[in-house]
Protein backbone atom coordinates (compact mmCIF):
# COMPACT_ATOMS: atom_id res chain seq x y z
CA UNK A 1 -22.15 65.64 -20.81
CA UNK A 2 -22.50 62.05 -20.01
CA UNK A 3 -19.36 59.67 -20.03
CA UNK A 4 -19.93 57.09 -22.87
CA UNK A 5 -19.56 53.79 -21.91
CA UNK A 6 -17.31 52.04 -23.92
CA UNK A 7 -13.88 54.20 -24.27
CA UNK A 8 -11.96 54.60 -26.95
CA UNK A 9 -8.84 52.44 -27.52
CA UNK A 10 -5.74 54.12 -25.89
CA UNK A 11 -2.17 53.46 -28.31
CA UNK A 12 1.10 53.52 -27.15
CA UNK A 13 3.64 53.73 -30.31
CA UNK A 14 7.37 53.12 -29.75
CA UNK A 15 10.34 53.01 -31.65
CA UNK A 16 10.98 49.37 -31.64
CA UNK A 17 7.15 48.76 -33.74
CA UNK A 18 8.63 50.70 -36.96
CA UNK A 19 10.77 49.34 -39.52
CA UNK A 20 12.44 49.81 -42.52
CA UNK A 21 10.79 52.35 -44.79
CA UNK A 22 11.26 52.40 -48.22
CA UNK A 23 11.89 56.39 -49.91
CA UNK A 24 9.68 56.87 -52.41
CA UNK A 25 10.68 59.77 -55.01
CA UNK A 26 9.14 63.19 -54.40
CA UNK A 27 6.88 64.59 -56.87
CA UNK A 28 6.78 67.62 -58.53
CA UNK A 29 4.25 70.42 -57.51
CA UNK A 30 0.81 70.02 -59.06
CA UNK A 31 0.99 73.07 -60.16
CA UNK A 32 4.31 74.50 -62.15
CA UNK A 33 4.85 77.31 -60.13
CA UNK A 34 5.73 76.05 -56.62
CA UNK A 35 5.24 80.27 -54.79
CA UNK A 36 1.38 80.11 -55.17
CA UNK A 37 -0.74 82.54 -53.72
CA UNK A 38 -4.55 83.02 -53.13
CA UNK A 39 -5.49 86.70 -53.13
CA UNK A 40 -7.54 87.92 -50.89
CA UNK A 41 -9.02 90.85 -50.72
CA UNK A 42 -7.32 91.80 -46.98
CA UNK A 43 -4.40 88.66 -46.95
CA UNK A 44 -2.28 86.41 -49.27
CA UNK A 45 -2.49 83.00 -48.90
CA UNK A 46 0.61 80.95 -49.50
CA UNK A 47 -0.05 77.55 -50.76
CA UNK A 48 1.40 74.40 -52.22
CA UNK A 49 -0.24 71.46 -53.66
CA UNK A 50 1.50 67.75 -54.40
CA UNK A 51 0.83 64.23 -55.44
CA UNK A 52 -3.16 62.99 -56.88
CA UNK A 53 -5.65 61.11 -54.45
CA UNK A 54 -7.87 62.07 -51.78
CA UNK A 55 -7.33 65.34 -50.73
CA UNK A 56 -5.00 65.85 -47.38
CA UNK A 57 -4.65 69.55 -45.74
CA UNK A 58 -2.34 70.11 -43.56
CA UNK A 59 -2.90 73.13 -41.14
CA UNK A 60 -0.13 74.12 -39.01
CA UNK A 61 0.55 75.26 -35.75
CA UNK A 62 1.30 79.14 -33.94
CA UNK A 63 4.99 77.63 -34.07
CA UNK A 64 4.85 76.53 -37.49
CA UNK A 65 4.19 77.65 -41.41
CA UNK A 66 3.68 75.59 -44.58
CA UNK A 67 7.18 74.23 -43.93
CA UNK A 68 6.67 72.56 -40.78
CA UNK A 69 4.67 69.56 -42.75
CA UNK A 70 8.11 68.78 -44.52
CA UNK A 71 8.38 65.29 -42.80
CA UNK A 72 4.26 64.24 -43.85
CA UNK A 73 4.23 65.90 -47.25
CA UNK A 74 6.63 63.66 -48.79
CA UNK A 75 5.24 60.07 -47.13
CA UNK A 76 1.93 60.79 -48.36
CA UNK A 77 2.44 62.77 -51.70
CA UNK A 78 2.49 59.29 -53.41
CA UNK A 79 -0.89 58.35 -52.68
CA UNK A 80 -2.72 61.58 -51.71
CA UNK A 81 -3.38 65.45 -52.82
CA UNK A 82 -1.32 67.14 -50.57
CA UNK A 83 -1.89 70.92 -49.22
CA UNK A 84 0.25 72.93 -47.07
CA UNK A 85 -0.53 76.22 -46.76
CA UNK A 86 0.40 79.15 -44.47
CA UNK A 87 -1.85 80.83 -42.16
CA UNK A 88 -2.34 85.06 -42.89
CA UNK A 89 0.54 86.59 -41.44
CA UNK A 90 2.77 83.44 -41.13
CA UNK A 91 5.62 83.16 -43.84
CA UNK A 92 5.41 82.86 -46.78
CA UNK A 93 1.63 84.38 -46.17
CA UNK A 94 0.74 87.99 -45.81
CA UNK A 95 -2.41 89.88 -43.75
CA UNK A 96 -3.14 93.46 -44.53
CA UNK A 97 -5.64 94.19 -42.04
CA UNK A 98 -5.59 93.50 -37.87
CA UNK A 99 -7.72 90.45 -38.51
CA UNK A 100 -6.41 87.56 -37.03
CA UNK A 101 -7.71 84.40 -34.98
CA UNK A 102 -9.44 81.40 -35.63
CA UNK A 103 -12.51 82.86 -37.21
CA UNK A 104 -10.83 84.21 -40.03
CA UNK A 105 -8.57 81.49 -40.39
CA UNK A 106 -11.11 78.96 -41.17
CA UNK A 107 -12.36 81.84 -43.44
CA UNK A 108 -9.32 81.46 -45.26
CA UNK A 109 -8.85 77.95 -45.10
CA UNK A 110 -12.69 78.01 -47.09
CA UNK A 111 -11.23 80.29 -49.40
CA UNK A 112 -8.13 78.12 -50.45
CA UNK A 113 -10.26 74.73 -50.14
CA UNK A 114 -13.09 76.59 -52.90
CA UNK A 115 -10.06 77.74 -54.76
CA UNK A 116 -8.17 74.83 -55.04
CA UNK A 117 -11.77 73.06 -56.18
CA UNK A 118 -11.59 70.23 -53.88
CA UNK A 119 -15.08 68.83 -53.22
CA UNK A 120 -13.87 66.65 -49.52
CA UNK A 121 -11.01 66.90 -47.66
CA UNK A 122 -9.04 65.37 -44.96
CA UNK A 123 -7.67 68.03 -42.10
CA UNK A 124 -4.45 66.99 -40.56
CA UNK A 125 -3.93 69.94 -37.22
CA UNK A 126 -1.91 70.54 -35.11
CA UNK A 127 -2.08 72.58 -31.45
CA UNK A 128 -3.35 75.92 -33.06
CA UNK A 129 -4.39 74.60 -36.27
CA UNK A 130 -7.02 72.65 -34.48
CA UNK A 131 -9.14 75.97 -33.70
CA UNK A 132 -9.04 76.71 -37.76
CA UNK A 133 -9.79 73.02 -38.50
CA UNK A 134 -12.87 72.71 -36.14
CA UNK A 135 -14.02 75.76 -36.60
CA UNK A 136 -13.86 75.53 -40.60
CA UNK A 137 -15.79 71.65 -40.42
CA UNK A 138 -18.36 73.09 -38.40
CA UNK A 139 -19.12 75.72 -40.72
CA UNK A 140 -18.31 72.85 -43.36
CA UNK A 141 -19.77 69.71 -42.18
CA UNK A 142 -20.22 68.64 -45.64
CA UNK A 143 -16.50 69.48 -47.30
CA UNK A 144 -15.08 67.55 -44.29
CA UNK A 145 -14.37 63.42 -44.44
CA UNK A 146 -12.32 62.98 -41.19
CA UNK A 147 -10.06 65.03 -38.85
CA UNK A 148 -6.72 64.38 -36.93
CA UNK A 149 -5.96 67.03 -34.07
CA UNK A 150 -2.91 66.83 -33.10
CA UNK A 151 -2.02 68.01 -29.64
CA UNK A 152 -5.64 70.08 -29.95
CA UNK A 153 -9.12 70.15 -29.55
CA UNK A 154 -9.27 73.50 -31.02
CA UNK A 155 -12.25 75.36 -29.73
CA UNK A 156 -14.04 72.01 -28.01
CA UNK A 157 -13.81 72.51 -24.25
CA UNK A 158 -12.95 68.82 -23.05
CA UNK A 159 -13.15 69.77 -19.50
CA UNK A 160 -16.87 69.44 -20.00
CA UNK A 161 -16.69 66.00 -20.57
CA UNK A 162 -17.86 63.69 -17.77
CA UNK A 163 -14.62 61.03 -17.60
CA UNK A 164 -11.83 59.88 -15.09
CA UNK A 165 -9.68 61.89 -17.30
CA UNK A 166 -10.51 64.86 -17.03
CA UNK A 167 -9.67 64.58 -12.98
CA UNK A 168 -6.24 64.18 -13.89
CA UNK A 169 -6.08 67.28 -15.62
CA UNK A 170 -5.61 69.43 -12.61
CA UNK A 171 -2.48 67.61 -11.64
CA UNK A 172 -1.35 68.34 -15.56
CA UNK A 173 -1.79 71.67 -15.12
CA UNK A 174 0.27 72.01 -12.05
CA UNK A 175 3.03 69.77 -13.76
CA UNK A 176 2.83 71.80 -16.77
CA UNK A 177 3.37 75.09 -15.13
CA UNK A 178 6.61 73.70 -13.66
CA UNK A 179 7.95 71.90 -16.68
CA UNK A 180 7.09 75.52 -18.68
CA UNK A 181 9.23 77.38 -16.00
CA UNK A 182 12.08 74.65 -16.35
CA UNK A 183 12.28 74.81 -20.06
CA UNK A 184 12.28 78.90 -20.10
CA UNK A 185 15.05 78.28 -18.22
CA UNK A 186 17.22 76.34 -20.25
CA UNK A 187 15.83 78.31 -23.54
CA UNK A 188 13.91 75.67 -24.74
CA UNK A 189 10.64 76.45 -26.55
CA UNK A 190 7.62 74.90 -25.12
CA UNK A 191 6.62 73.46 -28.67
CA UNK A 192 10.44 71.53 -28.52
CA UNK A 193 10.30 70.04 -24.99
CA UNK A 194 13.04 68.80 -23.00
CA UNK A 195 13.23 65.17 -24.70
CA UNK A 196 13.76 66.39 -28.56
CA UNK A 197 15.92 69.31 -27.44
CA UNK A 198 17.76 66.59 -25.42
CA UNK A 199 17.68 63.99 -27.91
CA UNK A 200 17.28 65.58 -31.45
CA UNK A 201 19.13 68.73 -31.37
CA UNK A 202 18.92 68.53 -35.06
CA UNK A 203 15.41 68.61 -35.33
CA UNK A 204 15.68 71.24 -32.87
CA UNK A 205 16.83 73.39 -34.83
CA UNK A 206 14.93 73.51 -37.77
CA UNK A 207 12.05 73.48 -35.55
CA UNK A 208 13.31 76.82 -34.04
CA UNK A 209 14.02 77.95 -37.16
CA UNK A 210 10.84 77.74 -38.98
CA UNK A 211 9.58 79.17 -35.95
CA UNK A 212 11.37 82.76 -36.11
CA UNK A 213 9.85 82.86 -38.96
CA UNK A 214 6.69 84.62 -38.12
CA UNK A 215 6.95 87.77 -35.32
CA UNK A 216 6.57 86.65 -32.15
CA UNK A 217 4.21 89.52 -31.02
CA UNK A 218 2.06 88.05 -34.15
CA UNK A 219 1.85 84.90 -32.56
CA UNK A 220 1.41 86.35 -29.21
CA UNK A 221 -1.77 87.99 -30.06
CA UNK A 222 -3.37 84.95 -32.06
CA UNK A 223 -2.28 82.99 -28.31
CA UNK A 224 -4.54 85.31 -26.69
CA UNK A 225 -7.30 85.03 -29.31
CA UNK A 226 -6.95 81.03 -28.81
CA UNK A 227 -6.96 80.56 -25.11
CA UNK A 228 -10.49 82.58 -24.86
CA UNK A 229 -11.70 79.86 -27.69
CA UNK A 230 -11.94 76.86 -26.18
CA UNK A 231 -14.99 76.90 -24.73
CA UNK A 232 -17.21 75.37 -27.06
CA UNK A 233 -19.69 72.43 -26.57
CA UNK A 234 -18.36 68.43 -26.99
CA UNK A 235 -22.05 68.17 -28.86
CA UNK A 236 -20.35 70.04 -31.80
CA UNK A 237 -18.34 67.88 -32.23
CA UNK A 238 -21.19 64.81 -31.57
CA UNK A 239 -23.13 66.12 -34.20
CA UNK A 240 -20.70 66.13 -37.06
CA UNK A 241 -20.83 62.33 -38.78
CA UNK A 242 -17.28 62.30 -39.66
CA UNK A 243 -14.64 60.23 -37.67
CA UNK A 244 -11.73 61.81 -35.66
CA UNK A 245 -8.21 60.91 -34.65
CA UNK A 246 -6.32 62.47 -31.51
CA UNK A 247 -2.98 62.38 -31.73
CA UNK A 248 -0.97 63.30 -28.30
CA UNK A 249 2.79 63.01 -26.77
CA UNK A 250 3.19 61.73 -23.20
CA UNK A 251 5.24 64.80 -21.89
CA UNK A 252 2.99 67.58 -23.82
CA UNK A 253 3.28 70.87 -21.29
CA UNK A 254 0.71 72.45 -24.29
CA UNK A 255 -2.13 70.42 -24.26
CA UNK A 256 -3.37 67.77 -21.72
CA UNK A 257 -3.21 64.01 -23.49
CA UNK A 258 -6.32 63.46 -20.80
CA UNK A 259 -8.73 66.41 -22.19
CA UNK A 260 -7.79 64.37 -25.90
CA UNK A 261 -8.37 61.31 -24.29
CA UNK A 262 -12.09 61.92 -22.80
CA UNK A 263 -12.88 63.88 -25.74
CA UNK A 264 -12.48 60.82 -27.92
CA UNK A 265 -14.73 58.59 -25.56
CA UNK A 266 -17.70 60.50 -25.83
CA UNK A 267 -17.73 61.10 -29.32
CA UNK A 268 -19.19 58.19 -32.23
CA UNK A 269 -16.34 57.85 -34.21
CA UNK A 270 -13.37 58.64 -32.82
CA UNK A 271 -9.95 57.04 -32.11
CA UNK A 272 -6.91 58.32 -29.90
CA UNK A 273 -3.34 57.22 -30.10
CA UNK A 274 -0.61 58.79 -27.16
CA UNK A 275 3.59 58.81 -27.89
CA UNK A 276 5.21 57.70 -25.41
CA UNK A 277 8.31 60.34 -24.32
CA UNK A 278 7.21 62.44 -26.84
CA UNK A 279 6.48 66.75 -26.28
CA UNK A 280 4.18 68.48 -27.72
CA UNK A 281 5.27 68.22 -31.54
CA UNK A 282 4.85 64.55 -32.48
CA UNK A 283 4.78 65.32 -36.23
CA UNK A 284 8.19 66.71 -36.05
CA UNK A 285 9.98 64.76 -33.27
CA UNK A 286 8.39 61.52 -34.47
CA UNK A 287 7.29 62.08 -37.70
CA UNK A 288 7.06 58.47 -38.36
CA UNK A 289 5.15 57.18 -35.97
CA UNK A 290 3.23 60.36 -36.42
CA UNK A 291 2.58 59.59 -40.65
CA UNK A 292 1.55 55.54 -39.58
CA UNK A 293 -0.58 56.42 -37.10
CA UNK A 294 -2.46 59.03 -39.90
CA UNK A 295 -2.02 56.47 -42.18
CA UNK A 296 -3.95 53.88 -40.73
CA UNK A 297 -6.86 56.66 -39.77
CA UNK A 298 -6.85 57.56 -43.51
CA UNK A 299 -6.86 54.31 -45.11
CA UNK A 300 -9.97 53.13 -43.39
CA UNK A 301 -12.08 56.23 -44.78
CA UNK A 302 -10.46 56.84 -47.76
CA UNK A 303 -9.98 52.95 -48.96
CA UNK A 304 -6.36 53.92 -50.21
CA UNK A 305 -3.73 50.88 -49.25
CA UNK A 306 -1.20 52.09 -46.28
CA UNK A 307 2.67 51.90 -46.57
């Protein structure tokens, strides 16, 4: 592919830009029974819904479940409809059959979407939700008003992208593969990184906990099943009409902030923001900075007011 000539705009959020925010009170569930499930005829699709608005679903990563959005669900329940949900086999979720991967993910992700009646939707991914996301919008081009991939480009293969950037991803990978080794190591999960483990043992924590919750031989297999998936076309992604935010942290050993940042050149409508000493989790080591910078994204297309 050819390297578009005007790149897009490159953000660098830090601590000192946010200030005071003011709690807003959390909403009940939409519906009254907060354990909903979607049946399906080989899985069981957890699900929760919150708030009224524009709809907002939030698709998790292979470290995460519905829980890991607890930081976004609350800052935008007062203005949006919220969905978390759990992938098939990821607590509180349940697969009875050997299908898994991104295929039938965005299968599912149809499923809940035509369930749940919601005519457009926002998708808010992160690292493995990203395959499920891009996957489900191009079989969806319709349902879909924006994207923000976090720490993804789910099945897009940015190294064919002609940009500076993507020289620099060589170097990443070399970096990566030594900052992987350093953190197994020290016991420190790859999705955590040295900085929040360092600096936010706390969040740490719950981070590994929600993570234990799903086998890791489950996850295992669905990293296999991801890794031979990105090798799809940038055009894909050219050809949708719907606008896209990439979302990266500075010291992610996951995903190369580069491969997000050339993606975002070539493509019409399309914004990138990086996090300075941030991992590979920004939603849940800077959940913050994280909700204004999909705050922003969302206001423009959905004309509701930002905090």
């Amino acid at each position: 592919m050819n390297e578009k000539k005007e790149s897009s705009v490159s953000n660098i959020f830090n601590n000192d830009e946010i200030g005071n925010e003011q709690i807003t009170p959390f909403p009940p569930s939409s519906y009254p029974n907060k354990n909903n499930y979607l049946q399906l005829d080989d899985a069981k699709i957890y699900y929760e819904v919150y708030g009224e608005g524009p709809a907002v679903v939030f698709v998790h990563g292979l470290g995460g479940n519905h829980l890991s959005w607890w930081q976004q669900i609350p800052y935008f329940t007062d203005r949006y409809k919220c969905v978390n949900f759990s992938h098939r086999g990821f607590a509180n979720s349940k697969n009875y059959s050997n299908k898994i991967g991104h295929e039938v993910f965005a299968s599912d992700l149809a499923a809940l979407i035509d369930y749940l009646e919601l005519d457009e939707v926002y998708l808010v991914a992160q690292s493995m939700g990203g395959w499920t996301s891009v996957t489900y919008a191009l079989n969806n081009p319709n349902k879909v008003k924006g994207i923000i991939l976090a720490s993804t480009s789910g099945t897009i293969d940015f190294k064919q992208v002609v940009h500076p950037e993507i020289e620099k991803i060589e170097e990443w990978e070399k970096w990566s593969k030594s900052e992987m080794e350093f953190l197994k190591s020290n016991n420190v999960l790859n999705a955590i990184g040295m900085e929040m483990a360092k600096t936010k043992q706390e969040l740490s924590f719950v981070y590994e906990q929600i993570y234990n919750l799903t086998p890791y031989s489950y996850k295992e297999n669905i990293r296999v099943d991801i890794k031979a998936n990105r090798n799809k076309s940038p055009e894909l992604l050219q050809n949708l009409n719907i606008p896209f935010l990439f979302l990266t942290g500075e010291f992610d050993v996951s995903f190369p902030p580069s491969g997000a940042l050339a993606l975002s050149s070539v493509l019409k409508n399309a914004e990138f923001v990086s996090f300075k000493n941030s991992g590979h989790s920004v939603y849940f080591e800077r959940a913050l900075e994280f909700n204004k910078a999909v705050d922003k994204f969302l206001s423009k297309y959905s004309q509701v007011c930002i905090k």
